[in-house]
N, C-alpha and C. Protein backbone atom coordinates (compact mmCIF):
# COMPACT_ATOMS: atom_id res chain seq x y z
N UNK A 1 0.85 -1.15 0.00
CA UNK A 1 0.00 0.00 0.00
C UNK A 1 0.91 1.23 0.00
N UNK A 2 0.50 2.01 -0.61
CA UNK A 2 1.37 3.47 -0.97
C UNK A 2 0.64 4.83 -0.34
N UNK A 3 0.84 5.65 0.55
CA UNK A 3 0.69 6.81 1.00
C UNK A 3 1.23 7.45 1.05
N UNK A 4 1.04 8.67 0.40
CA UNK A 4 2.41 9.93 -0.28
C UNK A 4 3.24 9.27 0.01
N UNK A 5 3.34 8.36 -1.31
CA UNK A 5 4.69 7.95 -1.90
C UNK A 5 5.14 7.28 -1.40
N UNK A 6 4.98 6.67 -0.06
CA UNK A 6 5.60 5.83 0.66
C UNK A 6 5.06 4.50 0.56
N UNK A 7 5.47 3.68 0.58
CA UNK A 7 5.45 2.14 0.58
C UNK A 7 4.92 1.92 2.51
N UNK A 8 3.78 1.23 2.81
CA UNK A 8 3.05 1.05 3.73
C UNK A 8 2.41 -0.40 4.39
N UNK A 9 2.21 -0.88 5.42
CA UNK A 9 2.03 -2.52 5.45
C UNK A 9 0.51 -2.16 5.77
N UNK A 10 -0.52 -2.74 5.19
CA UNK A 10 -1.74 -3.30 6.44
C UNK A 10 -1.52 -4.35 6.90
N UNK A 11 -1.64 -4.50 8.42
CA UNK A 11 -2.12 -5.16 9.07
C UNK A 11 -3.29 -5.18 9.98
N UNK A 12 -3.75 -6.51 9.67
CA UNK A 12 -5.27 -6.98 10.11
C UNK A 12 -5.89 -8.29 10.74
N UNK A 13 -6.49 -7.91 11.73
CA UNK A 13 -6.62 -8.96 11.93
C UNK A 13 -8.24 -9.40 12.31
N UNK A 14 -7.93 -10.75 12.43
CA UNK A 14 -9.92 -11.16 11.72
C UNK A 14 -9.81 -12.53 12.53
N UNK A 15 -11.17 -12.48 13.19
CA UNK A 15 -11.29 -13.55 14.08
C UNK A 15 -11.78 -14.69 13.30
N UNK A 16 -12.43 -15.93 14.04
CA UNK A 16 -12.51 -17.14 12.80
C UNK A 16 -13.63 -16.82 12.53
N UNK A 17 -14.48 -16.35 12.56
CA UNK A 17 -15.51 -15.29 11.81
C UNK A 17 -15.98 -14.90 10.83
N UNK A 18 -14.18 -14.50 10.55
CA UNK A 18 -14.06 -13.62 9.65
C UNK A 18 -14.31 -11.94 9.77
N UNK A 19 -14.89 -11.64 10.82
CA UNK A 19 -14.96 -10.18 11.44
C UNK A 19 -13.59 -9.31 11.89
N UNK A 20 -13.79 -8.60 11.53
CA UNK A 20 -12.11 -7.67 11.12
C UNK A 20 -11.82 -6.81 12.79
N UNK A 21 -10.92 -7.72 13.51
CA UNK A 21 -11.16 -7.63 15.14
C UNK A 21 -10.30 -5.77 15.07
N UNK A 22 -8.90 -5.55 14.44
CA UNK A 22 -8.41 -4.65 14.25
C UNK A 22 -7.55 -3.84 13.28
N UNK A 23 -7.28 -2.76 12.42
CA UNK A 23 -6.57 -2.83 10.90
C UNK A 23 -5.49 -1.43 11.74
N UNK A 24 -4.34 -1.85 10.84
CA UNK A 24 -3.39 -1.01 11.77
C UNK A 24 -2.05 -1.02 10.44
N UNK A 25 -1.82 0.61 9.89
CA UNK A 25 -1.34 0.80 8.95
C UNK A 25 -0.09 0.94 9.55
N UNK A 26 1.36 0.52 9.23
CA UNK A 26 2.36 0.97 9.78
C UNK A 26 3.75 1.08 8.79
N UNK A 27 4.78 1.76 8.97
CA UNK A 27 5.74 2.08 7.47
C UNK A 27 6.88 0.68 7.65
N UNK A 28 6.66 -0.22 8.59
CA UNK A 28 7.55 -1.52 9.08
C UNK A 28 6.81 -2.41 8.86
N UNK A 29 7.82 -3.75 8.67
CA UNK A 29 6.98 -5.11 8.75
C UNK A 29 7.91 -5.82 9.15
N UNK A 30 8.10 -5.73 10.88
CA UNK A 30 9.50 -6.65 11.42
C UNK A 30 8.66 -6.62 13.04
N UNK A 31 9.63 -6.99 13.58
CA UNK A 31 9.20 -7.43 14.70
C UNK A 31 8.32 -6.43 15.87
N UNK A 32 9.24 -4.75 16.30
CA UNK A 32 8.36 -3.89 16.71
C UNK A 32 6.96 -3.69 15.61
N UNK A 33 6.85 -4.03 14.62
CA UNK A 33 5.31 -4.06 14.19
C UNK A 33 4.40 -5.01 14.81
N UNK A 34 5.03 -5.95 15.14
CA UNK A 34 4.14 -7.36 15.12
C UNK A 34 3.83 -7.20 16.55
N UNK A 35 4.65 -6.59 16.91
CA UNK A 35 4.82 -6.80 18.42
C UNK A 35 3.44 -5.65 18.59
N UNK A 36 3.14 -4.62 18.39
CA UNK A 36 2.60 -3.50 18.52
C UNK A 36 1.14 -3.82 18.00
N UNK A 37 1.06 -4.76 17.16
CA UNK A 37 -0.05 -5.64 16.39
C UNK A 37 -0.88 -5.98 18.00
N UNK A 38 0.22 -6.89 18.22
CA UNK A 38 -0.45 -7.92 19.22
C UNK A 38 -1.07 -7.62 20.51
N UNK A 39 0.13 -6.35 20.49
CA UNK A 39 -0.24 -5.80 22.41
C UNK A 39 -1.50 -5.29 21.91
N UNK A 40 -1.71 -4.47 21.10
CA UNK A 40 -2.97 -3.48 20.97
C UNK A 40 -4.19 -4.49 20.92
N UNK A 41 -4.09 -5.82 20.00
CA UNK A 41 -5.04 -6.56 19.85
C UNK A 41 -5.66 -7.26 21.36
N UNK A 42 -4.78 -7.60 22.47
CA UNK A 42 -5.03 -8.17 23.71
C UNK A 42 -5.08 -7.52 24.73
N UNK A 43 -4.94 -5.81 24.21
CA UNK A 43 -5.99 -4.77 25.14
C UNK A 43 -7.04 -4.52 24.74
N UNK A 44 -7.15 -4.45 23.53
CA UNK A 44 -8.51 -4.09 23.33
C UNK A 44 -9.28 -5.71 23.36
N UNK A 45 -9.29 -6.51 22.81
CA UNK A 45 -9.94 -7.48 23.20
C UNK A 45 -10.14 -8.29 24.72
N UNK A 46 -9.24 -7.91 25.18
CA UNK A 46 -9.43 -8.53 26.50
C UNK A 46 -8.96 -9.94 27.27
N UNK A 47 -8.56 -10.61 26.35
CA UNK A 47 -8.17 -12.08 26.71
C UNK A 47 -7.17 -12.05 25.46
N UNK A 48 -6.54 -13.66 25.50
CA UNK A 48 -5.29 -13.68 24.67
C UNK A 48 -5.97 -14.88 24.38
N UNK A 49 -5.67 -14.89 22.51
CA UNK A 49 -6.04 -16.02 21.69
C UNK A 49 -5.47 -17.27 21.85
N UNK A 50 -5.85 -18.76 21.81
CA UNK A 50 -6.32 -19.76 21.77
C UNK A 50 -5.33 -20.06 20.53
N UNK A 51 -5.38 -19.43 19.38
CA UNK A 51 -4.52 -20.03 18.56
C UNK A 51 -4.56 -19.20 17.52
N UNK A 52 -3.22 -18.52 16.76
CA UNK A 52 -2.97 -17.57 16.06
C UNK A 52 -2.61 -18.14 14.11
N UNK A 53 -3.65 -17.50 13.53
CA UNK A 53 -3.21 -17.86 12.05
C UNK A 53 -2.42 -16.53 11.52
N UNK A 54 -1.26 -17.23 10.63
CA UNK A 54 -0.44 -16.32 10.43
C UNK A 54 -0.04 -16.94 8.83
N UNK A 55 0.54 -15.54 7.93
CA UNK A 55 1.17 -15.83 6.94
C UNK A 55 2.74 -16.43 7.61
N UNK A 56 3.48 -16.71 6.50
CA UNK A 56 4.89 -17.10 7.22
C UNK A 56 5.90 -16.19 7.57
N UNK A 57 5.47 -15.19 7.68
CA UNK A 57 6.41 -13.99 8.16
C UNK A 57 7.19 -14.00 9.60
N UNK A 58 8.41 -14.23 9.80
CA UNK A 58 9.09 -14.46 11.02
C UNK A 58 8.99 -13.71 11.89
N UNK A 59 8.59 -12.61 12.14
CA UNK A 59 8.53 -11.71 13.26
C UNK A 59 7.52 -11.80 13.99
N UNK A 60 6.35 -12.82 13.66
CA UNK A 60 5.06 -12.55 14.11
C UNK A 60 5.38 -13.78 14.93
N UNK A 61 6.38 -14.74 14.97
CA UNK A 61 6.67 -16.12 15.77
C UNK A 61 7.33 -15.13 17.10
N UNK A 62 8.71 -14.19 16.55
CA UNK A 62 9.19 -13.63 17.32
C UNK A 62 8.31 -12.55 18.63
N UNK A 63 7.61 -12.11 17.93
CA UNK A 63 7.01 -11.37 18.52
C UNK A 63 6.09 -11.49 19.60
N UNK A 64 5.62 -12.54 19.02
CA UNK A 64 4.45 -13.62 19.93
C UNK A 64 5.01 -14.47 21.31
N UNK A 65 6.70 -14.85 21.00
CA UNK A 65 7.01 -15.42 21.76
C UNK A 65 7.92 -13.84 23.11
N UNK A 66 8.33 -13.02 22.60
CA UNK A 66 8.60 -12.09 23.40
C UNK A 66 7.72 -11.35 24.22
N UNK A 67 6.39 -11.04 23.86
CA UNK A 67 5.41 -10.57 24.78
C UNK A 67 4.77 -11.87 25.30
N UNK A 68 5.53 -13.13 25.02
CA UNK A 68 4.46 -14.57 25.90
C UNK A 68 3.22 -14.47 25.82
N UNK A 69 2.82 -14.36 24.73
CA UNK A 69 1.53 -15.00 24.35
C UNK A 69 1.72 -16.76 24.56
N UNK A 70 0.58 -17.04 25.26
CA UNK A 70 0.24 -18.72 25.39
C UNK A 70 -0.63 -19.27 24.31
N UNK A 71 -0.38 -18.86 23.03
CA UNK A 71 -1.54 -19.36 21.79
C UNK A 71 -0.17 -20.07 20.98
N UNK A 72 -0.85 -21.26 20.40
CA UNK A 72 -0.54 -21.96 19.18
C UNK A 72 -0.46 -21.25 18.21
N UNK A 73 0.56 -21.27 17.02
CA UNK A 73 0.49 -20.08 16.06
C UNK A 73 0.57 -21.76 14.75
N UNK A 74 -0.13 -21.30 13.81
CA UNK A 74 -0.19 -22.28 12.33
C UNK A 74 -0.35 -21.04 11.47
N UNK A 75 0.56 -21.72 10.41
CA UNK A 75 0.21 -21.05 9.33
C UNK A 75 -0.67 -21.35 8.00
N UNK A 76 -0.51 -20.12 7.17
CA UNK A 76 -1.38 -20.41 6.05
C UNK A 76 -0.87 -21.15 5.02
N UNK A 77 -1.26 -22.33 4.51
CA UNK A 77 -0.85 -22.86 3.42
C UNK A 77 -0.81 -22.66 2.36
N UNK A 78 0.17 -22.58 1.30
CA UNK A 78 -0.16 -21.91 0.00
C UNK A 78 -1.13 -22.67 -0.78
């Protein structure tokens, strides 16, 4: 995604639902993103997920395991 000119990540996230729990535009896609993903997602929701679907992007393992989240993480299959 591009905003004046800049190259941009969405991130989003969507419960098994499919309901879009939170969308969070940021100019990174490394670990302080993921990390910043997650905290915001388990304040505002309130509890910590059960089990996390993820593309294969490494920072979101890292990230998950540095703030100790207790969820299973699987990924998406191509």
């Amino acid at each position: 995604m591009s905003l004046q000119g800049l190259v941009h990540w969405l991130w989003r996230a969507v419960d098994i639902e499919g309901q879009v729990l939170d969308i969070l535009i940021q100019k990174r896609r490394n670990k302080k993103a993921a990390k910043r993903l997650f905290k915001k997602l388990v304040k505002k929701q309130k509890l910590t997920p059960g089990v996390i679907v993820t593309n294969k992007l490494k920072s979101y393992g890292v990230a998950i395991k540095e703030i100790e989240l207790e969820a299973d993480i699987d990924s998406i299959r191509d």
